[in-house]
C-alpha atoms as a PDB file:
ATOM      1  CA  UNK A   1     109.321 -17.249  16.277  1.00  0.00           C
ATOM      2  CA  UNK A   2     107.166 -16.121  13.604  1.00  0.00           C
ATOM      3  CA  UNK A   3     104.637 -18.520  12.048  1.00  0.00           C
ATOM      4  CA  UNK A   4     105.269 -19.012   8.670  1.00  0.00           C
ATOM      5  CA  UNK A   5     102.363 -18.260   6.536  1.00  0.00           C
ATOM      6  CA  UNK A   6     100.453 -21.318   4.969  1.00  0.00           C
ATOM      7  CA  UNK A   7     100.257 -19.616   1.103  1.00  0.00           C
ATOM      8  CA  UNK A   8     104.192 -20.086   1.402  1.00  0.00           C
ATOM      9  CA  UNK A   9     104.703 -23.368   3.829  1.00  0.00           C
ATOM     10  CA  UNK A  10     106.314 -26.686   1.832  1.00  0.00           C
ATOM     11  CA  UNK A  11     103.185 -28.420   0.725  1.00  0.00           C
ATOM     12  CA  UNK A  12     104.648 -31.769   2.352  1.00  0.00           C
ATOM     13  CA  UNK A  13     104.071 -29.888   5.920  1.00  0.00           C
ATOM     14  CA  UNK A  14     100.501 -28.831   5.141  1.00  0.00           C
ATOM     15  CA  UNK A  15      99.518 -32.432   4.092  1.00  0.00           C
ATOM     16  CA  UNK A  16     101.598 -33.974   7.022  1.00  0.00           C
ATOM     17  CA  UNK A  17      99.510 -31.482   9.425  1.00  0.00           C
ATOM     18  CA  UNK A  18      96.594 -32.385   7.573  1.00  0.00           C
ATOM     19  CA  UNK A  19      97.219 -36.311   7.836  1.00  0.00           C
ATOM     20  CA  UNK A  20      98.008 -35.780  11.576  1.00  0.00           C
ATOM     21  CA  UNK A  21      94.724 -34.326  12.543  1.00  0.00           C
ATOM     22  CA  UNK A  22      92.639 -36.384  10.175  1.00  0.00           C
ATOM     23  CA  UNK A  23      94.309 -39.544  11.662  1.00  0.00           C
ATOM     24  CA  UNK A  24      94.009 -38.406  15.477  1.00  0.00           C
ATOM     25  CA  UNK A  25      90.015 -37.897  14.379  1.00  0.00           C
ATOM     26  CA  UNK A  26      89.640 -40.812  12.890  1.00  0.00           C
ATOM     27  CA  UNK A  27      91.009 -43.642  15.524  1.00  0.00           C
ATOM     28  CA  UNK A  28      89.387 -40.936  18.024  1.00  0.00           C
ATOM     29  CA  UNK A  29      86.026 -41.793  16.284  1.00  0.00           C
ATOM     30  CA  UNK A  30      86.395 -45.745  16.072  1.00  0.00           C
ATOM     31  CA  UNK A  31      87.696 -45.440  19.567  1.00  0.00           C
ATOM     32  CA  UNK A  32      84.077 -43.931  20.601  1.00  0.00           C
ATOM     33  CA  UNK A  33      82.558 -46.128  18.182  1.00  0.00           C
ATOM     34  CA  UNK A  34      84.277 -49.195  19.517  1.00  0.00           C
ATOM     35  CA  UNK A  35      82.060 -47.487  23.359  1.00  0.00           C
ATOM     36  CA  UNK A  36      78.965 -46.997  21.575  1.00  0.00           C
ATOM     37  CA  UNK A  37      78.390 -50.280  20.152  1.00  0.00           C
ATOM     38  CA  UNK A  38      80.037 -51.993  23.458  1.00  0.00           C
ATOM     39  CA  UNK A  39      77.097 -50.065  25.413  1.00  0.00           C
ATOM     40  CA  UNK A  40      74.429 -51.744  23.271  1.00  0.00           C
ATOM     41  CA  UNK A  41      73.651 -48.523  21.066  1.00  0.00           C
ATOM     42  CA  UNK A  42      73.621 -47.865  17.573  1.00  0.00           C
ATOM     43  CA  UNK A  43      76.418 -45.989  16.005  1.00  0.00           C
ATOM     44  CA  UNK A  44      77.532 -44.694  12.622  1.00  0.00           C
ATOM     45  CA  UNK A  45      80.008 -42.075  11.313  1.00  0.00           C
ATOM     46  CA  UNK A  46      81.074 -40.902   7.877  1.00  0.00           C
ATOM     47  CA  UNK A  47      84.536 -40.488   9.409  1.00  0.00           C
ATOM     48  CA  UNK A  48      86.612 -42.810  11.527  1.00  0.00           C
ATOM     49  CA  UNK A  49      87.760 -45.356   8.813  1.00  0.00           C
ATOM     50  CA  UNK A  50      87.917 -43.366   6.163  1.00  0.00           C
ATOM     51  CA  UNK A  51      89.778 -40.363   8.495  1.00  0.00           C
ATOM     52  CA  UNK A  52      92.360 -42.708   9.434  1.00  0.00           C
ATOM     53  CA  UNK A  53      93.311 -44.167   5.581  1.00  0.00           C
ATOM     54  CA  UNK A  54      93.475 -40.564   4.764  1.00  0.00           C
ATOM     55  CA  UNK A  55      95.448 -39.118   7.412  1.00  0.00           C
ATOM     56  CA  UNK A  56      98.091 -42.363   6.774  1.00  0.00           C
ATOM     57  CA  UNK A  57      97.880 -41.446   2.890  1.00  0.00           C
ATOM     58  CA  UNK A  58      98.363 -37.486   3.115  1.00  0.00           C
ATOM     59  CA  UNK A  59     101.538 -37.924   5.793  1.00  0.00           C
ATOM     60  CA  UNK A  60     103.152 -39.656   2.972  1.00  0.00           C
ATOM     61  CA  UNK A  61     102.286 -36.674   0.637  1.00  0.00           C
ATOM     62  CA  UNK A  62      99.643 -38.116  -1.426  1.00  0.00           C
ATOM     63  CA  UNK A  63      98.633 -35.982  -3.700  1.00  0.00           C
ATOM     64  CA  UNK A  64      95.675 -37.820  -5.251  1.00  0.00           C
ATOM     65  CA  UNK A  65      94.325 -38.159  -1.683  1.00  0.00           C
ATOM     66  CA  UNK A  66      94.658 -34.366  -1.812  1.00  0.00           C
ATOM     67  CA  UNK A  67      92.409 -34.141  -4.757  1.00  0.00           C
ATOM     68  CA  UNK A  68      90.069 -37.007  -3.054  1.00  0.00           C
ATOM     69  CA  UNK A  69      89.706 -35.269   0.477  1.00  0.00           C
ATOM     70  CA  UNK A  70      89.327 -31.613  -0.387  1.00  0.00           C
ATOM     71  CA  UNK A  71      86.624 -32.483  -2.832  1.00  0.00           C
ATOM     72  CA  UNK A  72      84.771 -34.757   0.637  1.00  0.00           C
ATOM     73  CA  UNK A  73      85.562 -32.240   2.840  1.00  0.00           C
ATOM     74  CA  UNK A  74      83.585 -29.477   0.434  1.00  0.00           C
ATOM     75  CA  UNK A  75      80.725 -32.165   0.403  1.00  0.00           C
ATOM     76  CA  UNK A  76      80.231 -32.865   4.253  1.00  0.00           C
ATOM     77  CA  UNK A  77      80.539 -29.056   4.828  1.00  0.00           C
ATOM     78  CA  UNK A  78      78.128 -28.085   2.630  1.00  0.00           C
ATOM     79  CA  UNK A  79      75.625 -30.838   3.209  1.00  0.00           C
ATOM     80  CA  UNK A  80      75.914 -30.819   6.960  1.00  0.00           C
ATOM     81  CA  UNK A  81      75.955 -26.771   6.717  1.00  0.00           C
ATOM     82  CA  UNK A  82      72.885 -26.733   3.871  1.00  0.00           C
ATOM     83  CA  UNK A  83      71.203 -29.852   6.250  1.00  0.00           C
ATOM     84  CA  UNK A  84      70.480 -27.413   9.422  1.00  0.00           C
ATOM     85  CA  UNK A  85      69.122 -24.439   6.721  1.00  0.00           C
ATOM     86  CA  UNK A  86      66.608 -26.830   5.055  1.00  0.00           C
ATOM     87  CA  UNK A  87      65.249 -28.362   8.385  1.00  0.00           C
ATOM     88  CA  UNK A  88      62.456 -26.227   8.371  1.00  0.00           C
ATOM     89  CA  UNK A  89      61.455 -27.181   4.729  1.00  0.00           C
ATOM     90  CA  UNK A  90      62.306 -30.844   5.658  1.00  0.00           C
ATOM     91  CA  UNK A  91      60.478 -31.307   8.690  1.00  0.00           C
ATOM     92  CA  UNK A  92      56.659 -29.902  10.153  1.00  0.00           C
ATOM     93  CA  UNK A  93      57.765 -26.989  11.977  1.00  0.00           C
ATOM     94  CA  UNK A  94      55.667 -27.925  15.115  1.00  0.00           C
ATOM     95  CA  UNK A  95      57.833 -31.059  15.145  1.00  0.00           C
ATOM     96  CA  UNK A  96      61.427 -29.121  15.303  1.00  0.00           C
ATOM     97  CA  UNK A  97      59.673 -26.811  18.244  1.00  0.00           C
ATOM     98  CA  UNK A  98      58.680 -30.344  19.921  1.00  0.00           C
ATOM     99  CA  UNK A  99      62.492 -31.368  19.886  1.00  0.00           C
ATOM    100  CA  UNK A 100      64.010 -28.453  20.825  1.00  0.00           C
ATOM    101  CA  UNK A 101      61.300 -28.261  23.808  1.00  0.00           C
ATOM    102  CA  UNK A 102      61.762 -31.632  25.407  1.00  0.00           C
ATOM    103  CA  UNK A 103      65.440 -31.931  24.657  1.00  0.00           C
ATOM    104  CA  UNK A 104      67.912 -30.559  27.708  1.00  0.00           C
ATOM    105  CA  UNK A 105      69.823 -27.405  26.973  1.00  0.00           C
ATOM    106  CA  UNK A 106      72.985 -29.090  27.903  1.00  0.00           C
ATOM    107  CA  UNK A 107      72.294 -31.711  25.370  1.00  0.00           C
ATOM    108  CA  UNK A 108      71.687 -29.227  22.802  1.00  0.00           C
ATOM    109  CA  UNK A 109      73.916 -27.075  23.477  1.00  0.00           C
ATOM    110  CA  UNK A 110      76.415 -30.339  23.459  1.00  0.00           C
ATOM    111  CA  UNK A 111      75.265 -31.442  19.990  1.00  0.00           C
ATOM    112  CA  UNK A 112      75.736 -27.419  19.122  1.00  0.00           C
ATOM    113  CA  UNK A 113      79.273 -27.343  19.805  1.00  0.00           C
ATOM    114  CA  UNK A 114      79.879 -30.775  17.821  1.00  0.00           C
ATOM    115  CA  UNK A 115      78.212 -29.716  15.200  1.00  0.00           C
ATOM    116  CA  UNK A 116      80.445 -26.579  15.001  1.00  0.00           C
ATOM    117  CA  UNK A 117      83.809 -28.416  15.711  1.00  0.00           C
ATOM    118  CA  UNK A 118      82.921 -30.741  12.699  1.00  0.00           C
ATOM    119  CA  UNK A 119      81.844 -27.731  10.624  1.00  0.00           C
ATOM    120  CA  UNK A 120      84.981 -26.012  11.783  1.00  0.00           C
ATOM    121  CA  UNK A 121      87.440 -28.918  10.572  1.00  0.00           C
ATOM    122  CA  UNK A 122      85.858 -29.873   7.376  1.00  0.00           C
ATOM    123  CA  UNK A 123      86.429 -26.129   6.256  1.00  0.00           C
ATOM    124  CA  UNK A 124      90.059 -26.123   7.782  1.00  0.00           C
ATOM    125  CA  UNK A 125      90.564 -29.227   5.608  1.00  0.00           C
ATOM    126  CA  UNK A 126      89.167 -27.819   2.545  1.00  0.00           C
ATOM    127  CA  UNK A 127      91.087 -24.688   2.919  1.00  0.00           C
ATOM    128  CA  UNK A 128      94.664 -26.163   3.439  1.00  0.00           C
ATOM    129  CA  UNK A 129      94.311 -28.682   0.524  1.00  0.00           C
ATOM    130  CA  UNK A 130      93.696 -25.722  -1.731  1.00  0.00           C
ATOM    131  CA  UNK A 131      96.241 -23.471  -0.403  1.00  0.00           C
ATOM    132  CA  UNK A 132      98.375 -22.531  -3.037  1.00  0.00           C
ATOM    133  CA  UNK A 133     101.703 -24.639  -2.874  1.00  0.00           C
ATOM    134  CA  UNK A 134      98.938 -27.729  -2.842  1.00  0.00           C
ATOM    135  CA  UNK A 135      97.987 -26.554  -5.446  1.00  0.00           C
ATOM    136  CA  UNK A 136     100.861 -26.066  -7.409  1.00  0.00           C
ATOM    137  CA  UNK A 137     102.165 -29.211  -5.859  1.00  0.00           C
ATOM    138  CA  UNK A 138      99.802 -30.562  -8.133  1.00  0.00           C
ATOM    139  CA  UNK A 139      99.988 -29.096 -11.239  1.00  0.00           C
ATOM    140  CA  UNK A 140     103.774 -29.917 -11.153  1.00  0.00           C
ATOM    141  CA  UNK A 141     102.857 -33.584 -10.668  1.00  0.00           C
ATOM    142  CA  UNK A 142     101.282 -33.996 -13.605  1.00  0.00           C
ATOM    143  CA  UNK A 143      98.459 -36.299 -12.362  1.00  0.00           C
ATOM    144  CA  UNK A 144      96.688 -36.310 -15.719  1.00  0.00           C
ATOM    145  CA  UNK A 145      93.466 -34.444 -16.618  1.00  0.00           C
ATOM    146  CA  UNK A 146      91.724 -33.485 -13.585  1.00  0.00           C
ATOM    147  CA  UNK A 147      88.082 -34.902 -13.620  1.00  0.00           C
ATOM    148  CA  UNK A 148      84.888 -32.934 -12.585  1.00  0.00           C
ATOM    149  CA  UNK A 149      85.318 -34.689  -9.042  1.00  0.00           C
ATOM    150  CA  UNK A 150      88.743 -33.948  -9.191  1.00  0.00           C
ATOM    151  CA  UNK A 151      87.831 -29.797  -8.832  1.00  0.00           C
ATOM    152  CA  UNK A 152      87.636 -28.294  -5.014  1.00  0.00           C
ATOM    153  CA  UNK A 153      84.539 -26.166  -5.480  1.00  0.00           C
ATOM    154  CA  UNK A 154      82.161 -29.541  -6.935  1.00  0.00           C
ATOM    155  CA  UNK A 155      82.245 -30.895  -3.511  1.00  0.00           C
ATOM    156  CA  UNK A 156      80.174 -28.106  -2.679  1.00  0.00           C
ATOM    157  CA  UNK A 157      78.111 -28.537  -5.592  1.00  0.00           C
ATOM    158  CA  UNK A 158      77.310 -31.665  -4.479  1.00  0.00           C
ATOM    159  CA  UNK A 159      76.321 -31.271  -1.178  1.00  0.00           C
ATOM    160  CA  UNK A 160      74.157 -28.334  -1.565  1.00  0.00           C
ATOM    161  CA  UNK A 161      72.279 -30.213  -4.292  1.00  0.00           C
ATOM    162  CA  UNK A 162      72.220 -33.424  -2.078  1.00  0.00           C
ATOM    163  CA  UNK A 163      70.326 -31.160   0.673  1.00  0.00           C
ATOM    164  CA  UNK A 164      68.106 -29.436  -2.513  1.00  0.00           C
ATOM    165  CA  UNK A 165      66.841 -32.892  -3.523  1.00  0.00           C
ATOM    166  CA  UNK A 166      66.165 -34.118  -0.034  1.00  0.00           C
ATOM    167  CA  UNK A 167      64.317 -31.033   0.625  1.00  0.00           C
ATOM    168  CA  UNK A 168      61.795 -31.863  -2.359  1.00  0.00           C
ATOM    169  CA  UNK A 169      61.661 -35.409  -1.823  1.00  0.00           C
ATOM    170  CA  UNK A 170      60.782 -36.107   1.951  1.00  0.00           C
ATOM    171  CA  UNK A 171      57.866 -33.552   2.102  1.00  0.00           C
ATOM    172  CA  UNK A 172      56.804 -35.226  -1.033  1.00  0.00           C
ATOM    173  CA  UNK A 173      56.574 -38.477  -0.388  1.00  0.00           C
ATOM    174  CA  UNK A 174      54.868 -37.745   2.879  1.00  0.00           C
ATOM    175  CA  UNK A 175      52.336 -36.991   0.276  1.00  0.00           C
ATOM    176  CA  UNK A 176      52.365 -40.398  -0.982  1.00  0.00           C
ATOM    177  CA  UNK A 177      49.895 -43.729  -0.866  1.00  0.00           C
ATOM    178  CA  UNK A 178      52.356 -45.645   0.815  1.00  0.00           C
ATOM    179  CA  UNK A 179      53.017 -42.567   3.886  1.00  0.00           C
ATOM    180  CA  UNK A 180      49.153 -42.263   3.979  1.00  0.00           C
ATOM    181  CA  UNK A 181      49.302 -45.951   5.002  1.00  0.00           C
ATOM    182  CA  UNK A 182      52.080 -45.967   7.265  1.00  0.00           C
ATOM    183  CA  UNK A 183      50.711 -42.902   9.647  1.00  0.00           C
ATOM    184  CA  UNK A 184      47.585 -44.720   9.388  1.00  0.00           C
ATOM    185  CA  UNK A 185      48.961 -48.040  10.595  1.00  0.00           C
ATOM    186  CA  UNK A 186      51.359 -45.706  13.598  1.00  0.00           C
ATOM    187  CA  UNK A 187      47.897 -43.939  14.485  1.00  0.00           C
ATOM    188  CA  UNK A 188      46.208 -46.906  15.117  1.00  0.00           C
ATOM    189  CA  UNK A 189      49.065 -48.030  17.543  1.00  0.00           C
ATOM    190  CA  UNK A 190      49.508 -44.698  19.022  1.00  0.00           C
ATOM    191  CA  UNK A 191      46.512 -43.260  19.085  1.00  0.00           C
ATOM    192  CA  UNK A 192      44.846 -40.284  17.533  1.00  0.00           C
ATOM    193  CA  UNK A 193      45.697 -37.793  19.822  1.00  0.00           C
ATOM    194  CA  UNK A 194      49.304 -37.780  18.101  1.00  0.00           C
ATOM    195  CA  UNK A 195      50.567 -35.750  14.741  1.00  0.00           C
ATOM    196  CA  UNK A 196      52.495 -38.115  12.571  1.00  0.00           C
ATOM    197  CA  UNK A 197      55.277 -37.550   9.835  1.00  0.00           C
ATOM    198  CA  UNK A 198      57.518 -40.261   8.270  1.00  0.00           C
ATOM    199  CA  UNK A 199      60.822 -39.487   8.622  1.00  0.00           C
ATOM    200  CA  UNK A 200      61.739 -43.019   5.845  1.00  0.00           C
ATOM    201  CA  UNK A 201      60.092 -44.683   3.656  1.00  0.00           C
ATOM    202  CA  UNK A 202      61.232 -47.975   1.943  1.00  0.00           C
ATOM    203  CA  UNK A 203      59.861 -49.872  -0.004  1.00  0.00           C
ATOM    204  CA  UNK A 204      60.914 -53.501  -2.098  1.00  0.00           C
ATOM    205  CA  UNK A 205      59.621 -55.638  -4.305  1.00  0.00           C
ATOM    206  CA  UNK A 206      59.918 -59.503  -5.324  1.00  0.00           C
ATOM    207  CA  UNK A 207      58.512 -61.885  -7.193  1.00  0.00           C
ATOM    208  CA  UNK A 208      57.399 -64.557  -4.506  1.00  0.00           C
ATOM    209  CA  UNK A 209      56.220 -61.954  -1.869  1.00  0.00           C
ATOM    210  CA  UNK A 210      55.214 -59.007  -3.547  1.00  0.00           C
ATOM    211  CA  UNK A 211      56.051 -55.202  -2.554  1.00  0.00           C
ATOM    212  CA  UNK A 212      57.274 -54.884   0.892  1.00  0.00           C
ATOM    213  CA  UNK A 213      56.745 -51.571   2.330  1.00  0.00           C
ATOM    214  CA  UNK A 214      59.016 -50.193   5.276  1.00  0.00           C
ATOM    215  CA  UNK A 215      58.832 -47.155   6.790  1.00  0.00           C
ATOM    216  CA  UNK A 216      59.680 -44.881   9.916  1.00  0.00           C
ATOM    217  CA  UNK A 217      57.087 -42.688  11.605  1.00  0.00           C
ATOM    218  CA  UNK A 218      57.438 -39.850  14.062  1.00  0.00           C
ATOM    219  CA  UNK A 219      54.116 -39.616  16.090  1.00  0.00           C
ATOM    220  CA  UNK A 220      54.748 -36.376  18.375  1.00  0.00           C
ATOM    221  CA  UNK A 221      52.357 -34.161  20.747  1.00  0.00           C
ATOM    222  CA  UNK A 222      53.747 -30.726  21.978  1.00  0.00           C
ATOM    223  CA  UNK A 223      55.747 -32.687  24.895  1.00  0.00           C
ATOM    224  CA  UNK A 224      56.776 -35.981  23.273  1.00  0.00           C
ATOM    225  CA  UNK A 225      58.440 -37.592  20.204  1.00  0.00           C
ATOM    226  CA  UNK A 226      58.473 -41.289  19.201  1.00  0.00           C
ATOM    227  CA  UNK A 227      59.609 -43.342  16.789  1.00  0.00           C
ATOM    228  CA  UNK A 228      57.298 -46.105  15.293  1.00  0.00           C
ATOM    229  CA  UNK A 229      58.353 -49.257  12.599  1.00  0.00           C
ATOM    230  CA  UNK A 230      55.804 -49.656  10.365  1.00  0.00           C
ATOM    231  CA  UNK A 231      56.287 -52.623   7.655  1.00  0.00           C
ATOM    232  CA  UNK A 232      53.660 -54.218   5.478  1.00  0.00           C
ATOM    233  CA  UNK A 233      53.081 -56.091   2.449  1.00  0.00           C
ATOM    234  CA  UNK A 234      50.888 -55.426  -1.006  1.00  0.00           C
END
């Protein structure tokens, strides 16, 4: 039997399909989250929760989830998708070459595929919310006005200009007073032998105890990467 084409499927059977997988994903993510955390590691996920309330919502034909999760889906693809492009501009390059030397190929090549999947289903979900019936779907609703947010293609606005203002503020503020003192403080626990770049940088400020400073700095040779905490007060 001949699949039937998805620009002429009932709309209610594209966002039941869509609710399925998005559900399956999302209690398959707390499940491994649930693992994670159990195993004494840290854990977070942009999906799982958030998969699961939309899957439920889009089974019963939602339609202003439809207008909600195309819009995320656009975002995550084009952030995640815009995110591997702009490493180089984000990070020292010697520092990606350090990584991808002292991390196993299997493990890469692991994190490769996931990376792909993810990429793969965002787009999937993007694409079948906007199919045409969807679309029309909605129109025939009569939802009210759509907003800015409401509009597919912002999503990937968004993202891309997420990734753009990332990739001007980290190398910047590795530039700053405050980074200046936080590699200083890592070099003096690692030694001097390392390169350093901070990866975060935090910082607070109250009344009773002045500006606290937080930060997170990579110290890395050609054949090792770690992480130091550096916190201080002014």
């Amino acid at each position: 039997m001949e699949a039937t084409p998805i620009e002429t499927e009932d709309p209610k059977v594209i966002l039941r399909r869509v609710g399925n997988v998005l559900t399956v994903v999302g209690l398959a993510d707390i499940a491994w989250m649930i693992y994670v955390v159990s195993s004494g590691h840290r854990y977070s996920s942009s999906f799982n929760i958030f998969a699961v309330i939309a899957g439920v919502l889009l089974r019963r034909g939602s339609l202003r989830t439809v207008r909600v999760v195309r819009v995320f889906a656009a975002f995550m693809f084009a952030a995640f998708a815009g995110l591997l492009v702009a490493l180089p501009i984000i990070f020292p390059l010697d520092l990606i070459q350090t990584y991808l030397r002292i991390t196993p190929a299997s493990q890469l090549a692991g994190w490769g595929t996931f990376f792909l999947v993810v990429l793969a289903l965002l787009w999937w979900v993007h694409q079948s919310l906007t199919a045409t019936p969807v679309e029309m779907a909605i129109q025939n609703a009569k939802l009210g006005r759509p907003r800015l947010w409401h509009r597919p293609e912002s999503g990937f606005v968004i993202g891309v200009g997420l990734v753009a203002l990332l990739s001007i503020i980290l190398p910047l503020s590795n530039r700053s007073e405050s980074a200046r003192q936080a590699i200083e403080r890592a070099r003096a626990q690692v030694g001097a032998d390392h390169r350093y770049f901070v990866s975060s940088l935090a910082t607070s400020w109250s009344s009773g105890s002045g500006t606290h400073v937080r930060a997170t700095v990579l110290a890395y040779t050609d054949s090792s990467i770690e992480s130091v905490e550096i916190e201080w007060r002014e």
